[in-house]
PDB file of N, CA and C in Angstrom:
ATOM      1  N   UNK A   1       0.849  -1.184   0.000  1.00  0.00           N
ATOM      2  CA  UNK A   1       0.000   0.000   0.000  1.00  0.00           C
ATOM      3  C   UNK A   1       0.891   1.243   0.000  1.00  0.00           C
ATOM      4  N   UNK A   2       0.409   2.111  -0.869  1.00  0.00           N
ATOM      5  CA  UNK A   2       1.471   3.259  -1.159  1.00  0.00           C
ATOM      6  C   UNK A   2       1.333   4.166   0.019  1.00  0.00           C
ATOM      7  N   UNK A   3       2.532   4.608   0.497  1.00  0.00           N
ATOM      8  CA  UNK A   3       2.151   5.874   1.632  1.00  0.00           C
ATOM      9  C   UNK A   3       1.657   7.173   1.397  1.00  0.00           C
ATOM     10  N   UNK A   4       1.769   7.884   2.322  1.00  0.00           N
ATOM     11  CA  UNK A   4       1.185   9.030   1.786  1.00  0.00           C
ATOM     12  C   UNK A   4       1.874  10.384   0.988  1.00  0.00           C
ATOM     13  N   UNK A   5       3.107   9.733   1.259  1.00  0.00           N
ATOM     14  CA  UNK A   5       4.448  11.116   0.710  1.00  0.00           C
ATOM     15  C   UNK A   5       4.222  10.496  -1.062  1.00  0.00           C
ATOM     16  N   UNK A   6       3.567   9.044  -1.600  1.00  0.00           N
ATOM     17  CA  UNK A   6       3.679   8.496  -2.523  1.00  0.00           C
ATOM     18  C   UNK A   6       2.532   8.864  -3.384  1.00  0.00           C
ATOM     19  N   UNK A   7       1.232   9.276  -2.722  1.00  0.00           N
ATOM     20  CA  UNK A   7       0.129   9.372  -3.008  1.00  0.00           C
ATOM     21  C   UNK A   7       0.305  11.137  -3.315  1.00  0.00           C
ATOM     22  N   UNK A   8       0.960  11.812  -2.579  1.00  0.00           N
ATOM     23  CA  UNK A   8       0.821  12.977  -2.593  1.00  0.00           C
ATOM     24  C   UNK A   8       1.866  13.368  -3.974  1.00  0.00           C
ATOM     25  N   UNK A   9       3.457  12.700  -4.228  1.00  0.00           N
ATOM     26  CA  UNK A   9       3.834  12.595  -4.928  1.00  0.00           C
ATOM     27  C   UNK A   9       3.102  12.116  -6.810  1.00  0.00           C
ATOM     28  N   UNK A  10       2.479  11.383  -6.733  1.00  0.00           N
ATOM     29  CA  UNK A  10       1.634  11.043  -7.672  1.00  0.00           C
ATOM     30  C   UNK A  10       0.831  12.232  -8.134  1.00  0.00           C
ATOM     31  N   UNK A  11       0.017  12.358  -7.282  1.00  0.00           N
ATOM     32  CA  UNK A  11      -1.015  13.693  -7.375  1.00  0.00           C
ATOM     33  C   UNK A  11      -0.211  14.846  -8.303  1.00  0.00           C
ATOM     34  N   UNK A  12       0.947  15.311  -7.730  1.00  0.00           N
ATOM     35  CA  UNK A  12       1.734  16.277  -7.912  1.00  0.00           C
ATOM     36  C   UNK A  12       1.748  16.067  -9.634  1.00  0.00           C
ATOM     37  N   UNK A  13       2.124  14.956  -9.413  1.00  0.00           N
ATOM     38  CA  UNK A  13       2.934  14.788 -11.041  1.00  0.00           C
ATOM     39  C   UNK A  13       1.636  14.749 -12.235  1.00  0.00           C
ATOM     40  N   UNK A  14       0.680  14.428 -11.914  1.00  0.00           N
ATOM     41  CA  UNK A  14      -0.882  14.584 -12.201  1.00  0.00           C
ATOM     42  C   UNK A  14      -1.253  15.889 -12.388  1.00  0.00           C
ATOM     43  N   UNK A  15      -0.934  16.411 -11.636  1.00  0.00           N
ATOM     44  CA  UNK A  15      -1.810  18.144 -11.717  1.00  0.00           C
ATOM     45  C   UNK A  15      -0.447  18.496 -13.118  1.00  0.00           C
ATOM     46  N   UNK A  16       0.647  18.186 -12.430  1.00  0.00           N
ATOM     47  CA  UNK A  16       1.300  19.111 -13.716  1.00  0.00           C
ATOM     48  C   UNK A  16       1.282  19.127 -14.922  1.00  0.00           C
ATOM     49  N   UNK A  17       1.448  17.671 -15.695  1.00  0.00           N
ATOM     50  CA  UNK A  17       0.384  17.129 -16.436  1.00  0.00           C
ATOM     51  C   UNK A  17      -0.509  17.395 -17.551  1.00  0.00           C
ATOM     52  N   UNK A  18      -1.623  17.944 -16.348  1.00  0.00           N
ATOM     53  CA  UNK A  18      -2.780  18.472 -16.952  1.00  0.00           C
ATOM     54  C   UNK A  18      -2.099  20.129 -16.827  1.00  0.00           C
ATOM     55  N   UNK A  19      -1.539  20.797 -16.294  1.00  0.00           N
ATOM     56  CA  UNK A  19      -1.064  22.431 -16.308  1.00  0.00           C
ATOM     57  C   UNK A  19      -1.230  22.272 -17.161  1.00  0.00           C
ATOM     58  N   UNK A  20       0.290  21.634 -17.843  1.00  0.00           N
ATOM     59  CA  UNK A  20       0.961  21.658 -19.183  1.00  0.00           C
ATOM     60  C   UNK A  20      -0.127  21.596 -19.906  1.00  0.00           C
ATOM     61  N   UNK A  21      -0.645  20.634 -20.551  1.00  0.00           N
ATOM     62  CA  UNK A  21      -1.892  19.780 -21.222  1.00  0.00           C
ATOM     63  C   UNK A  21      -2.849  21.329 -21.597  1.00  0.00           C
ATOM     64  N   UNK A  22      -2.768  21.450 -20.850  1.00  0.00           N
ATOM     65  CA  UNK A  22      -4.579  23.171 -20.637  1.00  0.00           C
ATOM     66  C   UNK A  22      -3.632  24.407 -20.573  1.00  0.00           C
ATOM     67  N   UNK A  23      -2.568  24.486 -20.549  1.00  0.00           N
ATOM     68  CA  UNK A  23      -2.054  25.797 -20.758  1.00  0.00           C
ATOM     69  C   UNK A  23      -1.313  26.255 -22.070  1.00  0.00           C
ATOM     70  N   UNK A  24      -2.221  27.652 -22.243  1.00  0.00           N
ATOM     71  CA  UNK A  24      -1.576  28.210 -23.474  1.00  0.00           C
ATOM     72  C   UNK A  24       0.099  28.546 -23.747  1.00  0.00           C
ATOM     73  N   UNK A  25       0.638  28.092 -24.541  1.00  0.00           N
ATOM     74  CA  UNK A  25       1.604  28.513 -25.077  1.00  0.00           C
ATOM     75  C   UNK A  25       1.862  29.698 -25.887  1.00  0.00           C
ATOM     76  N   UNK A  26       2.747  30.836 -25.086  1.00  0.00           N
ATOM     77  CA  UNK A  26       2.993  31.980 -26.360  1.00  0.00           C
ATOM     78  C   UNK A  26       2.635  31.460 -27.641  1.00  0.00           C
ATOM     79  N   UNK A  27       3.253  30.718 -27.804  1.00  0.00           N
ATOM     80  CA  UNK A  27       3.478  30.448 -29.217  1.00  0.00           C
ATOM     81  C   UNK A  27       1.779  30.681 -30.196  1.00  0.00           C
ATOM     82  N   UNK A  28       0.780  29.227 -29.304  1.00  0.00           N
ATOM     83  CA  UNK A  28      -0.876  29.585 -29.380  1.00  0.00           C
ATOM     84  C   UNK A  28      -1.247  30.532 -29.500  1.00  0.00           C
ATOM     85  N   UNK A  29      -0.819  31.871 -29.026  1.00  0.00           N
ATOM     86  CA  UNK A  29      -1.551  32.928 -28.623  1.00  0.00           C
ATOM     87  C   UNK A  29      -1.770  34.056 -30.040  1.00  0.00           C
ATOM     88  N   UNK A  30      -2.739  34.138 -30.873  1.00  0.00           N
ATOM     89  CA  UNK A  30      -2.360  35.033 -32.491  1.00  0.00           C
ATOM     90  C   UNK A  30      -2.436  36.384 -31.653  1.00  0.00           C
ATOM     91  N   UNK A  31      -2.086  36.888 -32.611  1.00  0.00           N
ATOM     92  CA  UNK A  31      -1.547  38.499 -32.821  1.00  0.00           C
ATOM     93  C   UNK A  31      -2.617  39.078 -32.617  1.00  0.00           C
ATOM     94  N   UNK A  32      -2.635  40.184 -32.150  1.00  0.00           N
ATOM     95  CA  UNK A  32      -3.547  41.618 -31.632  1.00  0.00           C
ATOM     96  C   UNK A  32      -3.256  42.704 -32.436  1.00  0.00           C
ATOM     97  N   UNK A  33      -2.360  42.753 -33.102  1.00  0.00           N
ATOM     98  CA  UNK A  33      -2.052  44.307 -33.256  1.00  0.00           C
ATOM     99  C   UNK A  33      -1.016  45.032 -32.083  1.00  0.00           C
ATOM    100  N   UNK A  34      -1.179  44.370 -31.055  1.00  0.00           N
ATOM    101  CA  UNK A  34      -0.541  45.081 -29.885  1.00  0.00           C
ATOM    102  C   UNK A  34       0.308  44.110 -29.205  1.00  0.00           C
ATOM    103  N   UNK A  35       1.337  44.567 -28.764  1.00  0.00           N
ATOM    104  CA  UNK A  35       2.078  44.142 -27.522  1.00  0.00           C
ATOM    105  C   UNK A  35       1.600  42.960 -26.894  1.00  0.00           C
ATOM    106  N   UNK A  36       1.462  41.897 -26.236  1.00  0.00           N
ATOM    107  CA  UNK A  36       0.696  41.442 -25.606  1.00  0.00           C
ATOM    108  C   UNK A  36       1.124  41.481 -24.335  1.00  0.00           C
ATOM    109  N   UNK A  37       2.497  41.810 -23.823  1.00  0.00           N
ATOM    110  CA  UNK A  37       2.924  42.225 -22.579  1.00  0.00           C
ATOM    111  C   UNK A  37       2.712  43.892 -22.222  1.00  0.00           C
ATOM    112  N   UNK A  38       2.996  44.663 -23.136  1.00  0.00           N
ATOM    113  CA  UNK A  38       3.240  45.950 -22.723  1.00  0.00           C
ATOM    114  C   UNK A  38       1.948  46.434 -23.770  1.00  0.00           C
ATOM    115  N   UNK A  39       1.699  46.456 -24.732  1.00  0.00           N
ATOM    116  CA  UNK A  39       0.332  46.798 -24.906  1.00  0.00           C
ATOM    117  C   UNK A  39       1.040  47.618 -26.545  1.00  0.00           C
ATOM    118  N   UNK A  40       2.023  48.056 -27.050  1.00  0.00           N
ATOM    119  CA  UNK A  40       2.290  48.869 -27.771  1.00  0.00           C
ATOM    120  C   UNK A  40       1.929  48.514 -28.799  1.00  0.00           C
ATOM    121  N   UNK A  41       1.080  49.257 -30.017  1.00  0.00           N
ATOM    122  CA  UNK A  41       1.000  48.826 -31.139  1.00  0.00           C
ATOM    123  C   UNK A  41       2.313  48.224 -32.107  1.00  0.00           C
ATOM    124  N   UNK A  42       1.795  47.213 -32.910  1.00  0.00           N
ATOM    125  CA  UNK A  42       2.903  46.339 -33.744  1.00  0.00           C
ATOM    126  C   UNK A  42       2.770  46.339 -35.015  1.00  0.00           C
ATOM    127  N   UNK A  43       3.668  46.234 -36.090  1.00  0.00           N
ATOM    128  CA  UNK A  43       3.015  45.493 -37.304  1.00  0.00           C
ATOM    129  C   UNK A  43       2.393  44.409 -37.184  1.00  0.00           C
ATOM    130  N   UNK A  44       1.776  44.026 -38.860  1.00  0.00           N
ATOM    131  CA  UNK A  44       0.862  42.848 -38.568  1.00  0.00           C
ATOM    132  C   UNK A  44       1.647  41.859 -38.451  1.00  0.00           C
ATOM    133  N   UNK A  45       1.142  40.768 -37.329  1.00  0.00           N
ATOM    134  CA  UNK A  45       1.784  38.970 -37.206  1.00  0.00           C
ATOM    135  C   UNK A  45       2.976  39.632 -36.083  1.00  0.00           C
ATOM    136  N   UNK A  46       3.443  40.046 -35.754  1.00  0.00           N
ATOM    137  CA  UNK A  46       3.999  40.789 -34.576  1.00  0.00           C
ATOM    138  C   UNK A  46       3.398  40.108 -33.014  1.00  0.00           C
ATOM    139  N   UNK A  47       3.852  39.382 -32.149  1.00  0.00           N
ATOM    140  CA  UNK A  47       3.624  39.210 -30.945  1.00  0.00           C
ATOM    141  C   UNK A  47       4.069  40.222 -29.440  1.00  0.00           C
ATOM    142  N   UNK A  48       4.928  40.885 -29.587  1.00  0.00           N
ATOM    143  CA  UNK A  48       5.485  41.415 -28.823  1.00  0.00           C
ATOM    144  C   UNK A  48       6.688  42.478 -29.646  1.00  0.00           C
ATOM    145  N   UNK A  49       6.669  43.484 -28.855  1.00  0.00           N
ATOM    146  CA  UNK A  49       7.860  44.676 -29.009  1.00  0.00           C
ATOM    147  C   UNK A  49       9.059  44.147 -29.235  1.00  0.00           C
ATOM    148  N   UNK A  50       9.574  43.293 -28.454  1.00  0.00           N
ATOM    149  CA  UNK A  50      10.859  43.701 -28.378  1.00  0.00           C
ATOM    150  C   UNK A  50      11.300  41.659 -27.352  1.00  0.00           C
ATOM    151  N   UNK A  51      12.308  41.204 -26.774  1.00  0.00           N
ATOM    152  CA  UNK A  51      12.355  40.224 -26.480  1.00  0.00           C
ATOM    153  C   UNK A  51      12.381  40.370 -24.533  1.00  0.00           C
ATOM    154  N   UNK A  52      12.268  41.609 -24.416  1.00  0.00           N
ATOM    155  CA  UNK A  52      12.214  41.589 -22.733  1.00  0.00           C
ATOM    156  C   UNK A  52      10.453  41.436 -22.955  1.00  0.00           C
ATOM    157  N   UNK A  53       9.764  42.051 -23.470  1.00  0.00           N
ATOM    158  CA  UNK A  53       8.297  42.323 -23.357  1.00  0.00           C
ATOM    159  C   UNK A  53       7.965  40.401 -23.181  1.00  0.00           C
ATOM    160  N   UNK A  54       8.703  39.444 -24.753  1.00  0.00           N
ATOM    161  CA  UNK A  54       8.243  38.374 -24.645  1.00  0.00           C
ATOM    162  C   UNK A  54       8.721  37.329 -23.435  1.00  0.00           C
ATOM    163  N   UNK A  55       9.643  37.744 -22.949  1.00  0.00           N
ATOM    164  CA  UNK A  55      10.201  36.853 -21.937  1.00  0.00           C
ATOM    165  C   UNK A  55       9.420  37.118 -20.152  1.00  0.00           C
ATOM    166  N   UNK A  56       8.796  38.574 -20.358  1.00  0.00           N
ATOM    167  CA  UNK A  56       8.481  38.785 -18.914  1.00  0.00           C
ATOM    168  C   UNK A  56       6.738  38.115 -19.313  1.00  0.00           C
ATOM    169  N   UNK A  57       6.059  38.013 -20.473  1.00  0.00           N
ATOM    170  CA  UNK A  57       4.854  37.675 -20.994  1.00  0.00           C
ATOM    171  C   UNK A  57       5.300  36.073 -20.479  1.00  0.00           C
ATOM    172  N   UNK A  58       6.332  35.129 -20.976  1.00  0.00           N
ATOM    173  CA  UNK A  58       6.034  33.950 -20.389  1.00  0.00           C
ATOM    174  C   UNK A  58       6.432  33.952 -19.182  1.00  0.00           C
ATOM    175  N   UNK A  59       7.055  34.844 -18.701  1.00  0.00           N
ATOM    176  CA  UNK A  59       7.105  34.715 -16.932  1.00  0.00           C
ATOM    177  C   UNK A  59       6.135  34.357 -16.326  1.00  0.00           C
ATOM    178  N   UNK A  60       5.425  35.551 -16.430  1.00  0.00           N
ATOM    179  CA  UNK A  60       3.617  35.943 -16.239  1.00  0.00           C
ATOM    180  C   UNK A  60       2.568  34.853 -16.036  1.00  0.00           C
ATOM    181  N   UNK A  61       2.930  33.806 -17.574  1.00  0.00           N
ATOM    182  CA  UNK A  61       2.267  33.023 -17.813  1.00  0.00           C
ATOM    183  C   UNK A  61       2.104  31.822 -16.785  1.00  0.00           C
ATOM    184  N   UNK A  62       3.601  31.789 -17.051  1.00  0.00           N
ATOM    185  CA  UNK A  62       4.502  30.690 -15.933  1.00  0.00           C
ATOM    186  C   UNK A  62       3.580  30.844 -14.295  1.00  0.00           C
ATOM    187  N   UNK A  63       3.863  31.986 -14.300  1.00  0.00           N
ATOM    188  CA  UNK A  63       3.308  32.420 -12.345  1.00  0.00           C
ATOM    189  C   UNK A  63       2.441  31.887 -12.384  1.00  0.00           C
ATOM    190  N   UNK A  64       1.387  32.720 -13.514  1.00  0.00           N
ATOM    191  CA  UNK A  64      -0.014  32.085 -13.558  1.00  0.00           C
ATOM    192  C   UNK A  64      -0.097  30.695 -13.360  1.00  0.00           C
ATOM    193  N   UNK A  65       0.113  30.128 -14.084  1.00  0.00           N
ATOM    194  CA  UNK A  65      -0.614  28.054 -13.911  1.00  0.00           C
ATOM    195  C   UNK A  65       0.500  27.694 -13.065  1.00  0.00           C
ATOM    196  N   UNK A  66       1.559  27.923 -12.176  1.00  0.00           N
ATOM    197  CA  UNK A  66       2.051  27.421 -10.843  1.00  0.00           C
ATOM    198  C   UNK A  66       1.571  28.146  -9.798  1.00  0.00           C
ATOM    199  N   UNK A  67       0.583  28.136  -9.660  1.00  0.00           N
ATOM    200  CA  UNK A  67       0.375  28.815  -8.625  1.00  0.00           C
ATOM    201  C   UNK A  67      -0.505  27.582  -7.470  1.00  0.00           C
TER     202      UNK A  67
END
């Protein structure tokens, strides 16, 4: 019978899993016209300004579904 550090371990690896599985990827995300971190207008097919805007956008993301 599995203990409980085993059961809880399991679980863990389960939820993440499904994070991954249900969470959007930059990549998923089409174009706005705008920034999607900082908001600034773009040319068209454009995701982001610049590569700090896209890197703090998957930070963001990141926080979000570990939480």
């Amino acid at each position: 019978m599995p203990d409980e550090f085993d059961q809880v371990q399991d679980r863990m690896e389960r939820d993440e899993e499904l994070r991954k599985k249900y969470t959007p990827k930059p990549a998923e995300i089409r174009s706005t016209g705008k920034c999607l971190y900082c908001g600034t207008f773009l040319e068209k097919g454009q995701r982001f300004c610049d590569a700090d805007c896209r890197d703090d956008f998957e930070y963001m993301i990141h926080r979000k579904t570990n939480k």
